[in-house]
N, C-alpha and C. Protein backbone atom coordinates (compact mmCIF):
# COMPACT_ATOMS: atom_id res chain seq x y z
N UNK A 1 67.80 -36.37 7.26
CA UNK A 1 66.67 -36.97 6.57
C UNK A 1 66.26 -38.29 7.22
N UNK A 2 67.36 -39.23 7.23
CA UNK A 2 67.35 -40.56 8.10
C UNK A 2 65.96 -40.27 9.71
N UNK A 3 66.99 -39.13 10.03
CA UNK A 3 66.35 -38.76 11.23
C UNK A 3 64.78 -38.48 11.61
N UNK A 4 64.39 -37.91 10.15
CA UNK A 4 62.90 -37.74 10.12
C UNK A 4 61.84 -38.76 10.13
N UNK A 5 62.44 -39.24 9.02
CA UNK A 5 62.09 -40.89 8.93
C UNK A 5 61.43 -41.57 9.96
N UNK A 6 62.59 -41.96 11.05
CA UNK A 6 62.20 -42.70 12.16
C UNK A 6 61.73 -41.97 13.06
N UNK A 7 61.78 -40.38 13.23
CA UNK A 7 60.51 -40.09 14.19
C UNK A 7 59.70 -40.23 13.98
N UNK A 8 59.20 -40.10 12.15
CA UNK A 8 57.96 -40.49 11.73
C UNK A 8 57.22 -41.60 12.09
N UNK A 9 58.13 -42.67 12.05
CA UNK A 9 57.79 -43.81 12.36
C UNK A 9 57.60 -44.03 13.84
N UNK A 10 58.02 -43.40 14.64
CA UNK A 10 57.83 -43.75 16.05
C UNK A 10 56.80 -42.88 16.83
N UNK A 11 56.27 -41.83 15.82
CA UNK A 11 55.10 -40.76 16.06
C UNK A 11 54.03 -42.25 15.62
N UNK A 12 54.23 -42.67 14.68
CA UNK A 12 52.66 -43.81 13.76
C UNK A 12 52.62 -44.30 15.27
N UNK A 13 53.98 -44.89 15.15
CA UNK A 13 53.60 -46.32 16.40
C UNK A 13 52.94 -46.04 17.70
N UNK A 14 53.56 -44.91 17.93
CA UNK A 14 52.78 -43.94 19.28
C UNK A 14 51.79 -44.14 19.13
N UNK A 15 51.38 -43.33 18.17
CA UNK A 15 49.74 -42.85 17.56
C UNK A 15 48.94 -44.61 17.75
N UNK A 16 49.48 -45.68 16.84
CA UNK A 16 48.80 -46.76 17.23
C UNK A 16 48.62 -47.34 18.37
N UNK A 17 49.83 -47.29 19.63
CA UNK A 17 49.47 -47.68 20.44
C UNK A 17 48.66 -47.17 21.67
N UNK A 18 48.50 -46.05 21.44
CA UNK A 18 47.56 -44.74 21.97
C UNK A 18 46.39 -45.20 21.50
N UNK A 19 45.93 -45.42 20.37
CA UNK A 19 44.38 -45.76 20.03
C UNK A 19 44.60 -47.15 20.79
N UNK A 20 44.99 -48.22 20.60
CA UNK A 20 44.92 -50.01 21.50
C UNK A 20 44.49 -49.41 23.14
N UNK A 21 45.49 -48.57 23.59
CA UNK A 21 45.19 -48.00 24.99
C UNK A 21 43.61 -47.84 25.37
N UNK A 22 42.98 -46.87 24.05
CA UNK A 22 41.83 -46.17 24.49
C UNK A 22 40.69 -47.26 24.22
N UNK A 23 41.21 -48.36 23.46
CA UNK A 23 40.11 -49.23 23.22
C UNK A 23 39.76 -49.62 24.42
N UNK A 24 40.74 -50.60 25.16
CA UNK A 24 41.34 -51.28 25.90
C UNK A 24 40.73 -50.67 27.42
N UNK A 25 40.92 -49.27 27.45
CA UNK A 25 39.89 -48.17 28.87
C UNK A 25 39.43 -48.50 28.95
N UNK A 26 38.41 -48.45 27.59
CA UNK A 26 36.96 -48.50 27.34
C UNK A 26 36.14 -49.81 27.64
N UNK A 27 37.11 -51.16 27.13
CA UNK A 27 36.79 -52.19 27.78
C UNK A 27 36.78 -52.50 29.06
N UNK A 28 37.91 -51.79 29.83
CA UNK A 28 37.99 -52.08 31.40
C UNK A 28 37.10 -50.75 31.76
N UNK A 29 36.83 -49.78 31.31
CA UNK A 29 35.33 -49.12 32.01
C UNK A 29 34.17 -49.69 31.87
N UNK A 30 33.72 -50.54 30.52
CA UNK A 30 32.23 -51.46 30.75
C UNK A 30 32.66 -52.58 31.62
N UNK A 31 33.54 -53.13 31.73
CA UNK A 31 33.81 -54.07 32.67
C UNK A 31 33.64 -53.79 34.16
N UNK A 32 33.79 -52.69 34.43
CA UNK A 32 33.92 -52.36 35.59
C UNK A 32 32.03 -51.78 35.84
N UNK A 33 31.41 -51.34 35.21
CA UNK A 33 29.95 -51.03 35.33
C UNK A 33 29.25 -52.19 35.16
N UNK A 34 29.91 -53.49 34.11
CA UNK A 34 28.97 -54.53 34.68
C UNK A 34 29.25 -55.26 35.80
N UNK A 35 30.62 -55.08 36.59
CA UNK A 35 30.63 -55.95 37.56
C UNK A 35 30.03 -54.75 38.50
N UNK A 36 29.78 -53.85 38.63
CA UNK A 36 29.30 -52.82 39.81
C UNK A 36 31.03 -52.70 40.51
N UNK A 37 32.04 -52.04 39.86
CA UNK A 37 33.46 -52.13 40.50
C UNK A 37 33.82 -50.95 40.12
N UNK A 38 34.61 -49.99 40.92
CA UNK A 38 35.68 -49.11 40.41
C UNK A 38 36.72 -49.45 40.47
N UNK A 39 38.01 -48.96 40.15
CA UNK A 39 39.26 -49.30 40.15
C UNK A 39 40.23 -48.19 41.23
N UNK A 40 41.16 -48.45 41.86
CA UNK A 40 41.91 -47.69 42.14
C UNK A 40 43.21 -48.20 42.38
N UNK A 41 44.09 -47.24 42.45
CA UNK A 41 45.73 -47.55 42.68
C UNK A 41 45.63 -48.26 44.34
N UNK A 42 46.30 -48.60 44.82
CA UNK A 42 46.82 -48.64 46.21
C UNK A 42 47.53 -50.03 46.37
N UNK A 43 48.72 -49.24 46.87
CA UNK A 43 50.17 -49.69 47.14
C UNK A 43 50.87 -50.57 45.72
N UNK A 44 50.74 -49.60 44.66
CA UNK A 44 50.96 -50.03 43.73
C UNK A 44 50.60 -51.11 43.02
N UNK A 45 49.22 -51.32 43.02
CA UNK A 45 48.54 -52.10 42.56
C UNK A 45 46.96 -51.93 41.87
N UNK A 46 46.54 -52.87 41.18
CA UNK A 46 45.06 -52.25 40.98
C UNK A 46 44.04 -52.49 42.20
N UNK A 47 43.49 -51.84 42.64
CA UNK A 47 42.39 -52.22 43.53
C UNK A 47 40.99 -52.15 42.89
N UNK A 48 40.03 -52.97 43.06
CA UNK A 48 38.70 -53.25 42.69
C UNK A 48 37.64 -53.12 43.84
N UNK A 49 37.14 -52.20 43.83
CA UNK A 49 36.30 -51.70 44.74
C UNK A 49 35.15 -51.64 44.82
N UNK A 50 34.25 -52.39 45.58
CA UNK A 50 33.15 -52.60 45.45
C UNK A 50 32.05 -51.73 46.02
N UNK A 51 31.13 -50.85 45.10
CA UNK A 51 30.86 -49.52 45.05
C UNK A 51 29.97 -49.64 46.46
N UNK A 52 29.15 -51.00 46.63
CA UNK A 52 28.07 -50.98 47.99
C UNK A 52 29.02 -51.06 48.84
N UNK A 53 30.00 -51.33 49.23
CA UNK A 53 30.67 -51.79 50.30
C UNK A 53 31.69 -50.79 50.34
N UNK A 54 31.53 -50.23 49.45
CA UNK A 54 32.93 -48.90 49.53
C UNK A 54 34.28 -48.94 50.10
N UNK A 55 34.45 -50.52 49.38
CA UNK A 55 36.34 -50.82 50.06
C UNK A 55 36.42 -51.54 48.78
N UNK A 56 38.05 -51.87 49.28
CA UNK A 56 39.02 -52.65 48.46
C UNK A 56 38.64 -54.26 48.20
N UNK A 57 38.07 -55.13 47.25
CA UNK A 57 37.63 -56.44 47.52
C UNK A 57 38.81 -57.36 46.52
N UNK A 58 39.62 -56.60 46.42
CA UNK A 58 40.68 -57.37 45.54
C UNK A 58 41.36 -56.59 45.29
N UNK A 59 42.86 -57.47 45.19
CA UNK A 59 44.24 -55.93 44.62
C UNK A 59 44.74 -56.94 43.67
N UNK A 60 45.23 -56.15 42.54
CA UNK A 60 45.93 -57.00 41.07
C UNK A 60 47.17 -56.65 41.52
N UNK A 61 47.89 -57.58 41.18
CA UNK A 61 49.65 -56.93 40.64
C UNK A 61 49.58 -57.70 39.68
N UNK A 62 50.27 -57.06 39.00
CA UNK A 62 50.48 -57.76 37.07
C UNK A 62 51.21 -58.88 37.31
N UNK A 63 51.77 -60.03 36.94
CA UNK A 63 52.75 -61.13 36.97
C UNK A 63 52.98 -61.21 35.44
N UNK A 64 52.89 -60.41 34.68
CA UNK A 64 53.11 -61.04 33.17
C UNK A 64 54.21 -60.03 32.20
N UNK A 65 54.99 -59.99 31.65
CA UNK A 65 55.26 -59.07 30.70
C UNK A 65 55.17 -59.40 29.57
N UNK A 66 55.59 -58.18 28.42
CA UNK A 66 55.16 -58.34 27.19
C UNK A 66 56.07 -59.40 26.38
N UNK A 67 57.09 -59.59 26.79
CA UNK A 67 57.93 -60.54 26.39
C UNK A 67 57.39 -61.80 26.21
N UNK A 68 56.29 -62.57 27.48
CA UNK A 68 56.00 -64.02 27.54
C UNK A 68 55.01 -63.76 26.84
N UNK A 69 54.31 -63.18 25.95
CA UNK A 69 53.47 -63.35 24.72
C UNK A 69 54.18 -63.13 23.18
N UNK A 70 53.59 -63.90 22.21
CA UNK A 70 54.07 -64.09 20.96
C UNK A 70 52.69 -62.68 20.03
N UNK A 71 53.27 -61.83 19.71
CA UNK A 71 51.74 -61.28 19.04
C UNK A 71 52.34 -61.49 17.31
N UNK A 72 51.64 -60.98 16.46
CA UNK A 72 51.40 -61.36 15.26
C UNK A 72 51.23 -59.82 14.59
């Protein structure tokens, strides 16, 4: 019974953090149509690609984890 419980609970949390995800796309897809940018992987990183120029004009690597933020 215990057992059900907490899958239940870890199905919600899924489920919530699955919708934050899709918000979150959605923001980095208008972001990316107003700057005129696509995104792509390369060498494990984000690349930002600038659609007239059809190359790489910046690569992200993350520097942050979820740890050095406080959420609420």
């Amino acid at each position: 019974m215990a057992q059900n419980a907490e899958n239940e609970v870890l199905k919600y949390a899924t489920e919530e953090a699955q919708k934050r995800a899709v918000v979150l796309k959605r923001a980095i897809e208008a972001a990316c149509v107003g700057c005129r940018l696509n995104l792509t992987v390369y060498d494990g990183k984000i690349g930002f690609v600038d659609q007239s120029l059809g190359r790489i004009v910046f690569l992200w690597e993350a520097e942050y984890s979820m740890q050095d933020h406080e959420w609420n």
